[in-house]
C-alpha atoms as a PDB file:
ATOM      1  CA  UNK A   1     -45.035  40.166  27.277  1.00  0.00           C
ATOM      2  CA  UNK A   2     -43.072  36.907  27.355  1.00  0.00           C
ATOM      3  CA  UNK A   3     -39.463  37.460  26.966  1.00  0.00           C
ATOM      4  CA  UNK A   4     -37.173  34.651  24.622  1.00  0.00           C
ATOM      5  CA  UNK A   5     -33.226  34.074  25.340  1.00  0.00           C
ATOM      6  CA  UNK A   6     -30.908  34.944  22.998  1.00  0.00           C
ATOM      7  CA  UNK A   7     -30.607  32.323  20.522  1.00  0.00           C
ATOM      8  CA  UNK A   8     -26.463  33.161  20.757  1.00  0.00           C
ATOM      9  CA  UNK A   9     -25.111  33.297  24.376  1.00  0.00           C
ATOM     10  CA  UNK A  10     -21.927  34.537  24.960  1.00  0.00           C
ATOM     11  CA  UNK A  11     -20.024  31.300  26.771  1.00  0.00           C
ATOM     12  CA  UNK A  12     -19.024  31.243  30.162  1.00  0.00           C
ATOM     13  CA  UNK A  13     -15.188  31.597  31.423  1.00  0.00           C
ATOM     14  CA  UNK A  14     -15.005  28.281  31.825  1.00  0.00           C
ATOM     15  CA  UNK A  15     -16.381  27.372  28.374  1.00  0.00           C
ATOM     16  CA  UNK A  16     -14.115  29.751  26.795  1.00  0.00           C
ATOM     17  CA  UNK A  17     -10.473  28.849  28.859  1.00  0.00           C
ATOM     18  CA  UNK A  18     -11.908  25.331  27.872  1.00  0.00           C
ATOM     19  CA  UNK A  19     -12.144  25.902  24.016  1.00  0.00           C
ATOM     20  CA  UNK A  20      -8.465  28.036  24.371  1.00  0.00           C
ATOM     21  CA  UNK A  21      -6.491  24.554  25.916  1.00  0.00           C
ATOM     22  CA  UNK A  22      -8.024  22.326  23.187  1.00  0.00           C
ATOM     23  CA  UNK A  23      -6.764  24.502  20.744  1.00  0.00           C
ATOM     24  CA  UNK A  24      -3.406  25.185  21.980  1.00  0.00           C
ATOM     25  CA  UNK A  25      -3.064  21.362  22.574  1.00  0.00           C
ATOM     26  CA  UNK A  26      -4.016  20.765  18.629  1.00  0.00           C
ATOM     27  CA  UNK A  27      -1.867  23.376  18.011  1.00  0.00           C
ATOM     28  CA  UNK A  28       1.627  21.580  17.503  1.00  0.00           C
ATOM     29  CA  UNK A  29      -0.624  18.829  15.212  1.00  0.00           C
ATOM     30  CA  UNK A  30      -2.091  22.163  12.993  1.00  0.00           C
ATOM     31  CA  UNK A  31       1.540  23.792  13.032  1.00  0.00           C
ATOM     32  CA  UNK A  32       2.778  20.457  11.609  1.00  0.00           C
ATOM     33  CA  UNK A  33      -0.181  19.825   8.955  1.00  0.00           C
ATOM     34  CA  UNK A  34       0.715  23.617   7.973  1.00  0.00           C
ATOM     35  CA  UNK A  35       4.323  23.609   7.653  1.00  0.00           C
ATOM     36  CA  UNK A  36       5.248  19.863   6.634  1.00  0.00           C
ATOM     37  CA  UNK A  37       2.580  19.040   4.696  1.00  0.00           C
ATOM     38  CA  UNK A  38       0.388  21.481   3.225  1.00  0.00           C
ATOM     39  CA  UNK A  39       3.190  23.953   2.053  1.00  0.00           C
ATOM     40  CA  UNK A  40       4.945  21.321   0.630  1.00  0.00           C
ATOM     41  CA  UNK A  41       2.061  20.367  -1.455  1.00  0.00           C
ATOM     42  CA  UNK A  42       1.827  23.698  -2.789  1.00  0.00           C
ATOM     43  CA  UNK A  43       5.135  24.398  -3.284  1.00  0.00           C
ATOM     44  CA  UNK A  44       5.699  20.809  -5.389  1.00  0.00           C
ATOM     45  CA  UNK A  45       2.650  21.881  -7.433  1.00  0.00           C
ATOM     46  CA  UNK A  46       4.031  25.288  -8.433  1.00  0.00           C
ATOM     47  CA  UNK A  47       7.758  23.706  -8.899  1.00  0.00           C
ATOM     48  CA  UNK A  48       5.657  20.929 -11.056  1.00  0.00           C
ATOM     49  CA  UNK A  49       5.013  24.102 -13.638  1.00  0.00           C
ATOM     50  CA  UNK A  50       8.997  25.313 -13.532  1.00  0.00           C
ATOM     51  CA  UNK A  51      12.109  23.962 -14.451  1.00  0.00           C
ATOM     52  CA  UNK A  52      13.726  23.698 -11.555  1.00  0.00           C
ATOM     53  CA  UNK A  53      17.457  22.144 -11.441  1.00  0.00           C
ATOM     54  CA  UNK A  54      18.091  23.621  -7.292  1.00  0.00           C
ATOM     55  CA  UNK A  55      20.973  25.457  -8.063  1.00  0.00           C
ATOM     56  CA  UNK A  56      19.372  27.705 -10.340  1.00  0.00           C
ATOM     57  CA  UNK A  57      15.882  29.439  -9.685  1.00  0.00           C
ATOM     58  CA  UNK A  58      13.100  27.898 -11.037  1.00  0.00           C
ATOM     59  CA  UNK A  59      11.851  29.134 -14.233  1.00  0.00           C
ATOM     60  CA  UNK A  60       8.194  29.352 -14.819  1.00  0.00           C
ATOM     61  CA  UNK A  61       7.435  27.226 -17.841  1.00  0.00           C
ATOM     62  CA  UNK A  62       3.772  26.409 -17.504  1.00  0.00           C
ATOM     63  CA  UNK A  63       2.993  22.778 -18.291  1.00  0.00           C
ATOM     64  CA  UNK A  64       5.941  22.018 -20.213  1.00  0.00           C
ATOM     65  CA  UNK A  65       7.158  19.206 -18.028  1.00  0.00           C
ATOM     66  CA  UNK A  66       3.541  17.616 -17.942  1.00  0.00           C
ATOM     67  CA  UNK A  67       3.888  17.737 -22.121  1.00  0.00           C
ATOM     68  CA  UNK A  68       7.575  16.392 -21.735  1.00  0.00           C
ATOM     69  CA  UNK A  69       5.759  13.355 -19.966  1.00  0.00           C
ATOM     70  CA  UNK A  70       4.084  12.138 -22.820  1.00  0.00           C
ATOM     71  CA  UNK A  71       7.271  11.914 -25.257  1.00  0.00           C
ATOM     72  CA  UNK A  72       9.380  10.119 -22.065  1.00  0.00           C
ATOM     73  CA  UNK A  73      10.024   6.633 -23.056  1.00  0.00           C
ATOM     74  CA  UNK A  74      11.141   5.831 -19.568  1.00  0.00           C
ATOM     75  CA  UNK A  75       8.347   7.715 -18.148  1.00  0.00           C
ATOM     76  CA  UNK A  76       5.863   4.908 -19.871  1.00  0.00           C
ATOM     77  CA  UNK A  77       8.421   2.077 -18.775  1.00  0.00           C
ATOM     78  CA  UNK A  78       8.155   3.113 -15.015  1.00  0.00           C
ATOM     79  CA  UNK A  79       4.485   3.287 -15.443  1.00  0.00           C
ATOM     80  CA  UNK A  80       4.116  -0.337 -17.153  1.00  0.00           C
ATOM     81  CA  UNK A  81       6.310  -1.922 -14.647  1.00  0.00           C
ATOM     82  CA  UNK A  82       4.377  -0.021 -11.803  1.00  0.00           C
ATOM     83  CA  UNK A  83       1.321  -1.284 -12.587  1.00  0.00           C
ATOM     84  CA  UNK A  84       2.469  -5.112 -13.484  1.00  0.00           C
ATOM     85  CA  UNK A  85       3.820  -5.074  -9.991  1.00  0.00           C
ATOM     86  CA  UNK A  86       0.555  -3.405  -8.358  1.00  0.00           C
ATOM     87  CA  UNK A  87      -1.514  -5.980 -10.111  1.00  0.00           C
ATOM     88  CA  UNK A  88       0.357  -8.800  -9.863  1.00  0.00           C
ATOM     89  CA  UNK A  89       1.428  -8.393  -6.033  1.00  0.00           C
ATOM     90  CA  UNK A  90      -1.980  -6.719  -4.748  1.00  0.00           C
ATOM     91  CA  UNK A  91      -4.222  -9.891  -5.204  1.00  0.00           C
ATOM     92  CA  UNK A  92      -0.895 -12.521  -4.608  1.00  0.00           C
ATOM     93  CA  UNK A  93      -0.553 -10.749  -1.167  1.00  0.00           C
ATOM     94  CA  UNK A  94      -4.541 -10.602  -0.295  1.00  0.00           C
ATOM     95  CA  UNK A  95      -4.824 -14.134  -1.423  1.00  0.00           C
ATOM     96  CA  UNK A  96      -1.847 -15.696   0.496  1.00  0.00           C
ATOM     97  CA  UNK A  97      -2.697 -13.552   3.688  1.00  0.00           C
ATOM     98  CA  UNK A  98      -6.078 -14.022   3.820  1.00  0.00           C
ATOM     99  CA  UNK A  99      -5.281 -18.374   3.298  1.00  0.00           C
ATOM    100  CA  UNK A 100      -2.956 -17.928   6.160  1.00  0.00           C
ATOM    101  CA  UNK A 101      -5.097 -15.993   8.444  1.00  0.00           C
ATOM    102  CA  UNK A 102      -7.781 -19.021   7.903  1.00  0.00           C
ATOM    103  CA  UNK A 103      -5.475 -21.293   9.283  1.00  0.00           C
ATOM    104  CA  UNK A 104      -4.162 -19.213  12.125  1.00  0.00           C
ATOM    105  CA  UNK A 105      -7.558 -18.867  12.858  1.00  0.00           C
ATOM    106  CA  UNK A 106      -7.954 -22.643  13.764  1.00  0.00           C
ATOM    107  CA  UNK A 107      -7.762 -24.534  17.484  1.00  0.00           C
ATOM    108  CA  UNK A 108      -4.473 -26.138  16.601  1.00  0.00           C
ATOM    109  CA  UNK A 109      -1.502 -26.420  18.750  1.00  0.00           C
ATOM    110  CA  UNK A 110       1.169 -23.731  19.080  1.00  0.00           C
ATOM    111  CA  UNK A 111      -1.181 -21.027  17.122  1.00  0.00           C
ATOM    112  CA  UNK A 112       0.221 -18.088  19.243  1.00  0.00           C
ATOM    113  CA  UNK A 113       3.267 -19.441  18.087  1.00  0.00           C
ATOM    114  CA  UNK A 114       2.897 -19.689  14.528  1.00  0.00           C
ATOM    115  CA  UNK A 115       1.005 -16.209  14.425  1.00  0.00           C
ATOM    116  CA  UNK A 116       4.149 -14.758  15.680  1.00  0.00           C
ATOM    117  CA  UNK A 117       6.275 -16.184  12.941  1.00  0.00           C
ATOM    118  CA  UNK A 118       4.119 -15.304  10.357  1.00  0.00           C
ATOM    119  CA  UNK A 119       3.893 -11.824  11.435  1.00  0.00           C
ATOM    120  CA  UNK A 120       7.788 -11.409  12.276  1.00  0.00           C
ATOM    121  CA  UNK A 121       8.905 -10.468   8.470  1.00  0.00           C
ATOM    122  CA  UNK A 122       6.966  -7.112   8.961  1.00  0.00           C
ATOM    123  CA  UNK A 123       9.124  -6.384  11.994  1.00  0.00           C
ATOM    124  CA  UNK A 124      12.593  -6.152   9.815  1.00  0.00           C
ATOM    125  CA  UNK A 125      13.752  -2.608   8.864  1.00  0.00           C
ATOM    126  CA  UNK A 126      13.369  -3.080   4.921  1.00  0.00           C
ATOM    127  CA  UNK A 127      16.845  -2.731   4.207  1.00  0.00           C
ATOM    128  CA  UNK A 128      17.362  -5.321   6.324  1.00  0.00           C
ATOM    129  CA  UNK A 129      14.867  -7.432   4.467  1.00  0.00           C
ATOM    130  CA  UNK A 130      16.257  -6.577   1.272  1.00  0.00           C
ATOM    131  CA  UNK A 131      19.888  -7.559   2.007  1.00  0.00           C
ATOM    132  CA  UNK A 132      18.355 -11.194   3.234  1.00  0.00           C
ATOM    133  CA  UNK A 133      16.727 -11.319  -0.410  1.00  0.00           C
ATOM    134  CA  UNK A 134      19.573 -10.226  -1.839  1.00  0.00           C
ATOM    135  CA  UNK A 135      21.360 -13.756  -0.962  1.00  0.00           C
ATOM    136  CA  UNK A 136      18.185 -15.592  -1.749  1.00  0.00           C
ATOM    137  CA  UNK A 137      18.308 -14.713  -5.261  1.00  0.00           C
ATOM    138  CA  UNK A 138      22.198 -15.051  -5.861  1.00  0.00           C
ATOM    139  CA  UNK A 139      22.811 -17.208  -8.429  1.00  0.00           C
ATOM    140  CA  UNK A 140      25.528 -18.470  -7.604  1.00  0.00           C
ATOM    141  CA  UNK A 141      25.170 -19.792  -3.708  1.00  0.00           C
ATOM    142  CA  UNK A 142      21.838 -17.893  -3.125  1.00  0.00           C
ATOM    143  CA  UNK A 143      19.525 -19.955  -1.091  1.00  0.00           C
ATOM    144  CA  UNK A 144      16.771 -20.778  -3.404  1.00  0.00           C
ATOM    145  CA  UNK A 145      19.264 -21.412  -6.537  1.00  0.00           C
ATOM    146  CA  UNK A 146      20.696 -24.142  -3.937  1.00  0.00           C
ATOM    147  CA  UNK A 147      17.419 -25.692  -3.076  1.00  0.00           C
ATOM    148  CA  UNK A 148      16.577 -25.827  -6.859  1.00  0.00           C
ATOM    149  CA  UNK A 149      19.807 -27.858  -7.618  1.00  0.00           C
ATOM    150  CA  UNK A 150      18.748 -30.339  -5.232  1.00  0.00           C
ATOM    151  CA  UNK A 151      15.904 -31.317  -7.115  1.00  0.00           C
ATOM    152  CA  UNK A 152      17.961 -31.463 -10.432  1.00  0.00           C
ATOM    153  CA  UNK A 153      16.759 -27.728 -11.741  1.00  0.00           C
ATOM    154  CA  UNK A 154      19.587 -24.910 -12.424  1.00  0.00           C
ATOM    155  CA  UNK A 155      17.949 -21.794 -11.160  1.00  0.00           C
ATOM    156  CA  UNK A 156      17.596 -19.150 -13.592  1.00  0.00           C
ATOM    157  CA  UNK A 157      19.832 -15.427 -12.776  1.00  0.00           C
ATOM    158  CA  UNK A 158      16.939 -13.907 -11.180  1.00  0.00           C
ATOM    159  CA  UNK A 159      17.822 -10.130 -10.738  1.00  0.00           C
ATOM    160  CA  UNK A 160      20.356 -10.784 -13.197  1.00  0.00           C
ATOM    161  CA  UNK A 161      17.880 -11.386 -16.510  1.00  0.00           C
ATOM    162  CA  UNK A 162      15.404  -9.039 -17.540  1.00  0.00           C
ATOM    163  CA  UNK A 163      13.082 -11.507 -17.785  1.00  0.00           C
ATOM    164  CA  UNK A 164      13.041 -12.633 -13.943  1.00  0.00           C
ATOM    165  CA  UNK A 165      13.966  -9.644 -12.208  1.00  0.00           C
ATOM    166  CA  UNK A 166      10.197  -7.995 -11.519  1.00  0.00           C
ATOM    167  CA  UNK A 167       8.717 -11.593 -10.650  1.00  0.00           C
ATOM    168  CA  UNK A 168      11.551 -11.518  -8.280  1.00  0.00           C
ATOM    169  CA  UNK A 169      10.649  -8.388  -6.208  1.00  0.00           C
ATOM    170  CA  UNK A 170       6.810  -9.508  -6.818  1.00  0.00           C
ATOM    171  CA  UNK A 171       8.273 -13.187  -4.925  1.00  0.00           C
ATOM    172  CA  UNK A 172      10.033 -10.632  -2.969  1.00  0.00           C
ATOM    173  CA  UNK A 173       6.818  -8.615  -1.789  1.00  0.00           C
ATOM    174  CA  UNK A 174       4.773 -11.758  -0.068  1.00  0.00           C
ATOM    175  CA  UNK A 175       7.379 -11.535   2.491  1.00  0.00           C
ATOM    176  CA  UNK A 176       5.642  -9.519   4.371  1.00  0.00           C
ATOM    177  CA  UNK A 177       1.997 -11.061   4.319  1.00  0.00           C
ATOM    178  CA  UNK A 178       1.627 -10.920   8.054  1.00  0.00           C
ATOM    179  CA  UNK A 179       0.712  -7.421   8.267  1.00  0.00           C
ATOM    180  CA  UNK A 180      -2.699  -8.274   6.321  1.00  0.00           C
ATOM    181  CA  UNK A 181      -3.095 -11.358   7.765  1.00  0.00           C
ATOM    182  CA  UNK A 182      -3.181  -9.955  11.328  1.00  0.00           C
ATOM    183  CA  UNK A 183      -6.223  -7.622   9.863  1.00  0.00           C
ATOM    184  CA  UNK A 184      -7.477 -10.444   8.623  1.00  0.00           C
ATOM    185  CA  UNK A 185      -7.443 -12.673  12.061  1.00  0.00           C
ATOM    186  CA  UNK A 186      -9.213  -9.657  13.795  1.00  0.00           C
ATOM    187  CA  UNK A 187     -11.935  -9.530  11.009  1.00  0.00           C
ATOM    188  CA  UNK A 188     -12.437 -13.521  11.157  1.00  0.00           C
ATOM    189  CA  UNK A 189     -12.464 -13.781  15.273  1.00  0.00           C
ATOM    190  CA  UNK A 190     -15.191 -10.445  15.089  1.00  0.00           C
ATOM    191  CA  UNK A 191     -17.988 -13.010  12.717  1.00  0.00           C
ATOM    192  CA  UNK A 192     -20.526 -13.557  14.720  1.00  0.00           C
ATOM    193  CA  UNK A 193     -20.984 -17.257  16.143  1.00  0.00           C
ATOM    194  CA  UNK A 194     -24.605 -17.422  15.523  1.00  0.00           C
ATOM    195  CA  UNK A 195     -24.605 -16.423  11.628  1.00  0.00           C
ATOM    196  CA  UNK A 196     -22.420 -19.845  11.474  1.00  0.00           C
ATOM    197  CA  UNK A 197     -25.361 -21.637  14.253  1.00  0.00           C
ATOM    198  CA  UNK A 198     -27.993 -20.654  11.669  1.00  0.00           C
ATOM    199  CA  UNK A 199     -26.137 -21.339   8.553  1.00  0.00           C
ATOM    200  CA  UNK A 200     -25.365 -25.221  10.085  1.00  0.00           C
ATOM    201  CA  UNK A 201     -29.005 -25.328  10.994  1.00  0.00           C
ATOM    202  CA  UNK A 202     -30.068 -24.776   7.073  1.00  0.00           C
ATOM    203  CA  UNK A 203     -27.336 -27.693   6.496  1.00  0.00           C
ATOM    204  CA  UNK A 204     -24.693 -26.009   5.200  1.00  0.00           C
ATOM    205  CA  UNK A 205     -21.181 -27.796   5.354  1.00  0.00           C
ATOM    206  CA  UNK A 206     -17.387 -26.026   5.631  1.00  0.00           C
ATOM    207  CA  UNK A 207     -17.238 -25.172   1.938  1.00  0.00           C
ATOM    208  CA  UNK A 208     -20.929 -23.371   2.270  1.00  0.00           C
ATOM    209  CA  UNK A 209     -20.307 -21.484   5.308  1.00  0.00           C
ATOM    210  CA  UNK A 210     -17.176 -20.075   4.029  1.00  0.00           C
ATOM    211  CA  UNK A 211     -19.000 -18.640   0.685  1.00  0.00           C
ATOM    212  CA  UNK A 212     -22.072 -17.500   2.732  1.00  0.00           C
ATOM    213  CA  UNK A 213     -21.027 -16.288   5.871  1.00  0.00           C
ATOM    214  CA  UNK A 214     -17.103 -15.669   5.956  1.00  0.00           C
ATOM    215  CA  UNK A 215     -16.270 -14.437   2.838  1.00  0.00           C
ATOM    216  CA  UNK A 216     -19.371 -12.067   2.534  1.00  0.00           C
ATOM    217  CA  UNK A 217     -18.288 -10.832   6.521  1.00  0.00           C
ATOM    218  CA  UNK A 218     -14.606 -10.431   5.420  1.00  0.00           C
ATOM    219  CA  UNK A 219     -15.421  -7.844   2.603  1.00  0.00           C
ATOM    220  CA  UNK A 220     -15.148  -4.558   4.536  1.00  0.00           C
ATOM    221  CA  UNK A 221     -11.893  -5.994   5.777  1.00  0.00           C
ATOM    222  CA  UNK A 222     -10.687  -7.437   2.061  1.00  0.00           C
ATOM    223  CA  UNK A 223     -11.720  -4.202   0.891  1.00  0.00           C
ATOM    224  CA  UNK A 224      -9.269  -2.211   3.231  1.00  0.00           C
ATOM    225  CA  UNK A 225      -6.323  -4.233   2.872  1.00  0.00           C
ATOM    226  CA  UNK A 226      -7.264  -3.814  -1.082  1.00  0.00           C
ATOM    227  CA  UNK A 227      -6.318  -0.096  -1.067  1.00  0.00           C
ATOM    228  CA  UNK A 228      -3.909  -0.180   1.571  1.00  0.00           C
ATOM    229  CA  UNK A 229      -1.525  -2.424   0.085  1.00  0.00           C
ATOM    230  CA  UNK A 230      -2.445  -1.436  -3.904  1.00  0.00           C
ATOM    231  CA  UNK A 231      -1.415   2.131  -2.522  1.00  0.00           C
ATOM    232  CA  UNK A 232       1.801   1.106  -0.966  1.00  0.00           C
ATOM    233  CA  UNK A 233       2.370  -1.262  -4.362  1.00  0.00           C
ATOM    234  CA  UNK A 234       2.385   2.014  -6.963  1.00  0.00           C
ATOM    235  CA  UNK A 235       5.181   3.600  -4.398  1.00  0.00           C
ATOM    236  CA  UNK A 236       7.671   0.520  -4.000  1.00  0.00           C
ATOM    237  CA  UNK A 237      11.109   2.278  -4.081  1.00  0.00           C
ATOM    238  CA  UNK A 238      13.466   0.638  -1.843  1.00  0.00           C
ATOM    239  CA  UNK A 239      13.784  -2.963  -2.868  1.00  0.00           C
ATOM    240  CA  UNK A 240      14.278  -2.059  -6.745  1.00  0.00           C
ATOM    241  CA  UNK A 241      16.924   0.817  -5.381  1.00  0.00           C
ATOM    242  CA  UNK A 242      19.029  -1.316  -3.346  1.00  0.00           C
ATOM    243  CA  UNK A 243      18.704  -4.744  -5.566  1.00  0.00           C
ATOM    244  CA  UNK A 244      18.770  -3.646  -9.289  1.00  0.00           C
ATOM    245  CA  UNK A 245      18.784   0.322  -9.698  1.00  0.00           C
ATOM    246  CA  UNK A 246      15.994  -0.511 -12.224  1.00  0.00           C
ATOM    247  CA  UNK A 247      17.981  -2.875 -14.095  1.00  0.00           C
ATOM    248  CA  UNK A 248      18.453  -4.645 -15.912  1.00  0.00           C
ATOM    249  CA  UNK A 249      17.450  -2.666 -19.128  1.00  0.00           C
ATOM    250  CA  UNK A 250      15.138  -0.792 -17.334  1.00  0.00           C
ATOM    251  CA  UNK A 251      13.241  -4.135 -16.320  1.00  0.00           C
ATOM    252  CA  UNK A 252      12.345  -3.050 -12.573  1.00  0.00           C
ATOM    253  CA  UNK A 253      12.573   0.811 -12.974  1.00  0.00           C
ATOM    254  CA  UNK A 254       9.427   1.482 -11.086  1.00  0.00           C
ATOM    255  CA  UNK A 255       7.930   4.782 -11.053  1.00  0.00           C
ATOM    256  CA  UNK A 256       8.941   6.263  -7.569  1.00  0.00           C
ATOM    257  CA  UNK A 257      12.595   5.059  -8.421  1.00  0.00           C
ATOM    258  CA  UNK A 258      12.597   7.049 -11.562  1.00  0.00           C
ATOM    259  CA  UNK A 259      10.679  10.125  -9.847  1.00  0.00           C
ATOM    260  CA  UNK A 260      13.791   9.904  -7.511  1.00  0.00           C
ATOM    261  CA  UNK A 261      16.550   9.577 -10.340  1.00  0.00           C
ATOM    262  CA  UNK A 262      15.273  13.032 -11.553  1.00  0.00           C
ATOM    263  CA  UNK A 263      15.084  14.550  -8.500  1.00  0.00           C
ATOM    264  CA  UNK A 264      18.367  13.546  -6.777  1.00  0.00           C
ATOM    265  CA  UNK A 265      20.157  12.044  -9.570  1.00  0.00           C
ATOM    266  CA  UNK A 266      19.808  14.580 -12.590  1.00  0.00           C
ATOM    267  CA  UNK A 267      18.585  17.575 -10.172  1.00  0.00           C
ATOM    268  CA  UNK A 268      15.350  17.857 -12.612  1.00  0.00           C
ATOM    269  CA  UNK A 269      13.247  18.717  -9.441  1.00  0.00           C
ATOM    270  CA  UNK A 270      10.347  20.341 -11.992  1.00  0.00           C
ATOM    271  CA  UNK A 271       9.975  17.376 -13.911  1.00  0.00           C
ATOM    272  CA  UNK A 272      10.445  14.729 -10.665  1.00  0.00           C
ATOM    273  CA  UNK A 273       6.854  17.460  -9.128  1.00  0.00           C
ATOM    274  CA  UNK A 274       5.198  16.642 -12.201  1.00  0.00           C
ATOM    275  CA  UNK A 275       6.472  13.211 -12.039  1.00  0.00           C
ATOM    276  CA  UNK A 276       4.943  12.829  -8.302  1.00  0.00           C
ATOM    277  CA  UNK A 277       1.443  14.862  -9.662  1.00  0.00           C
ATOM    278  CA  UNK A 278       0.625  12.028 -12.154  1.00  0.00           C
ATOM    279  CA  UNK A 279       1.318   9.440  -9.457  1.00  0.00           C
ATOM    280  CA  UNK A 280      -1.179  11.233  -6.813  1.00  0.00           C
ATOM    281  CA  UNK A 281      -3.842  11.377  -9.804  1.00  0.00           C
ATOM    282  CA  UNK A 282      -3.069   7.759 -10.511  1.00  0.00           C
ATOM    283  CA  UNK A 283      -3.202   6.508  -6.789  1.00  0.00           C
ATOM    284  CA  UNK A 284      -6.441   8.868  -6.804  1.00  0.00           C
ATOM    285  CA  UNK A 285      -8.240   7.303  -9.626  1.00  0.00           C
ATOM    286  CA  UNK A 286      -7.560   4.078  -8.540  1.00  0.00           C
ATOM    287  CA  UNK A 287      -8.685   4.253  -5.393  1.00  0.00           C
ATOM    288  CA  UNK A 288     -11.765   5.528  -6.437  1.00  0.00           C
ATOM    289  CA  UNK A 289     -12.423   3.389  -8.850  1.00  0.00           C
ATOM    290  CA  UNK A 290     -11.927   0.874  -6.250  1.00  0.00           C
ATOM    291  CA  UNK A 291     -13.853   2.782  -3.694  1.00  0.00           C
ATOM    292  CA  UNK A 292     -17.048   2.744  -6.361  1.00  0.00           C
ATOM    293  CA  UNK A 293     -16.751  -0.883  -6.864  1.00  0.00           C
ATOM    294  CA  UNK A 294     -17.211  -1.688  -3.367  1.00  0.00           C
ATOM    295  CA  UNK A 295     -20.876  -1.150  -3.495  1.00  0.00           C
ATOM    296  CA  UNK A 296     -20.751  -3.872  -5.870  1.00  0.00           C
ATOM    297  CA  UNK A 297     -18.793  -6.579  -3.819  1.00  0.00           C
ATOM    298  CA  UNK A 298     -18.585  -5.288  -0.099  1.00  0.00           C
ATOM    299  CA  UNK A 299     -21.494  -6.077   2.352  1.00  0.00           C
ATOM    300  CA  UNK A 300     -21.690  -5.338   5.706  1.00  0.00           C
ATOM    301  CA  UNK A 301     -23.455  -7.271   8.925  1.00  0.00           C
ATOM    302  CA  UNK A 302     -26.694  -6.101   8.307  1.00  0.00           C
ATOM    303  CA  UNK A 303     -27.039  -7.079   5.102  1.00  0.00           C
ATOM    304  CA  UNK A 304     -25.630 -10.657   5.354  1.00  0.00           C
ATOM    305  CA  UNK A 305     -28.360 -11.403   8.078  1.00  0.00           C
ATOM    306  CA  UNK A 306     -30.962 -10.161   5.493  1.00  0.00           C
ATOM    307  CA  UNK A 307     -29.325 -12.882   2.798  1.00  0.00           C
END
């Protein structure tokens, strides 16, 4: 009678020191994911249901602080100027890289060159950055208040007036446009020549190729700077804590700066978890929201051949 082998064999030495150094070399990464990540997820849920102020013990007080949300008038201000500026900057930034990276895409002279200037702003430490902005948008001898008064126009405050101070940090955020663009330039120089060959060879001009063949090609990589940089918009801190603390009247008090008044400011760590919860949901929803679109709007090599 004909004999089968074991569906389950026992492995070999070898197989099994083999299996014991990949997991002691992924070991430090789980450790890590464990202790500095997941932990603290948990433990910002749970203080999310407490009223925590760090030098007392947290109190369990159920969804209290989520219900305390809903009657915070500067809860609804951080969220409205959040989501001007994610608006607002998200499509200025895609727009303005994705022009740029067109043209440093071109045979012109000095391109290395100009690449490298374009990407430089995304090189400077932020604070950096934000000092230099700092004197841009002084009123008094800032640089762009100067170049203004040249051409006969007094510059308005700019951080100064409520009304200026968010366009300011949304000027303030193209800055650093040649992160994207530098996705962008690998996207454009990975088109294939010959969708271009064929789409000259049906008679289509500069203007037609761009609407048939790049822009369709470029969705996969407009759709990742999308939710990279609308991510990175809802959690703007720094530039709005260094240049206005919010001001004025609350006209830049975006929602991480707030979430870090409570916390480290008025030691309302419960509220500032449940505070940090609604953002995650937000960012969540948004992203797939965004995500679902793309089925819509986002084609891929194969299917722009089959256009």
């Amino acid at each position: 009678m004909a004999t089968f082998p074991s569906a389950r064999k026992s492995k070999s030495p070898v197989a099994q020191r083999e299996a014991l150094e990949g997991y002691l070399f992924i070991l430090p990464w789980l450790l890590g994911l464990l202790i500095f990540i997941l932990v603290p997820i948990i433990a910002s849920f749970y203080f999310s249901l407490t009223s925590f102020e760090v030098v007392k013990p947290p109190i369990f007080v159920g969804l209290e602080n989520y219900v305390r949300l809903i009657h915070d008038q500067l809860f609804w201000q951080a969220l409205k100027v959040t989501c001007i500026y994610v608006v607002t900057s998200t499509p200025l930034g895609l727009i303005l890289s994705f022009a740029i990276a067109l043209l440093m895409n071109q045979k012109v002279r000095f391109v290395s060159l100009w690449r490298t200037i374009f990407y430089m702003p995304t090189l400077v430490p932020v604070i950096a950055s934000t000092m230099l902005w700092l004197w841009i948008f002084n009123p008094q001898f800032g640089l762009l208040n100067t170049l203004l008064r040249y051409v006969g126009i007094e510059g308005p405050l700019w951080l100064g007036h409520s009304q200026w101070a968010l366009p300011s940090l949304i000027i303030m955020s193209l800055w650093t446009v040649g992160g994207p663009m530098l996705i962008y330039l690998a996207g454009l120089q990975g088109i294939p020549t010959d969708l271009y060959e064929a789409a000259e060879v049906d008679g289509a001009g500069a203007w037609a190729k761009f609407w048939a063949v790049t822009l369709p090609m470029m969705t996969p990589v407009i759709f990742f700077n999308l939710i990279m940089n609308m991510i990175f918009a809802f959690q703007v801190f720094t530039q709005a804590f260094i240049m206005t603390q919010g001001g004025p009247r609350y006209a830049t008090l975006f929602y991480v700066l707030y979430l870090y008044q409570n916390a480290f400011k008025f030691f309302r760590m419960g509220y500032a978890a449940a505070l940090a919860w609604v953002l995650f949901l937000a960012i969540l929803l948004m992203t797939a929201l965004v995500f679902r679109s793309s089925a819509i709007w986002v084609f891929y090599e194969g299917e722009v051949r089959k256009r």
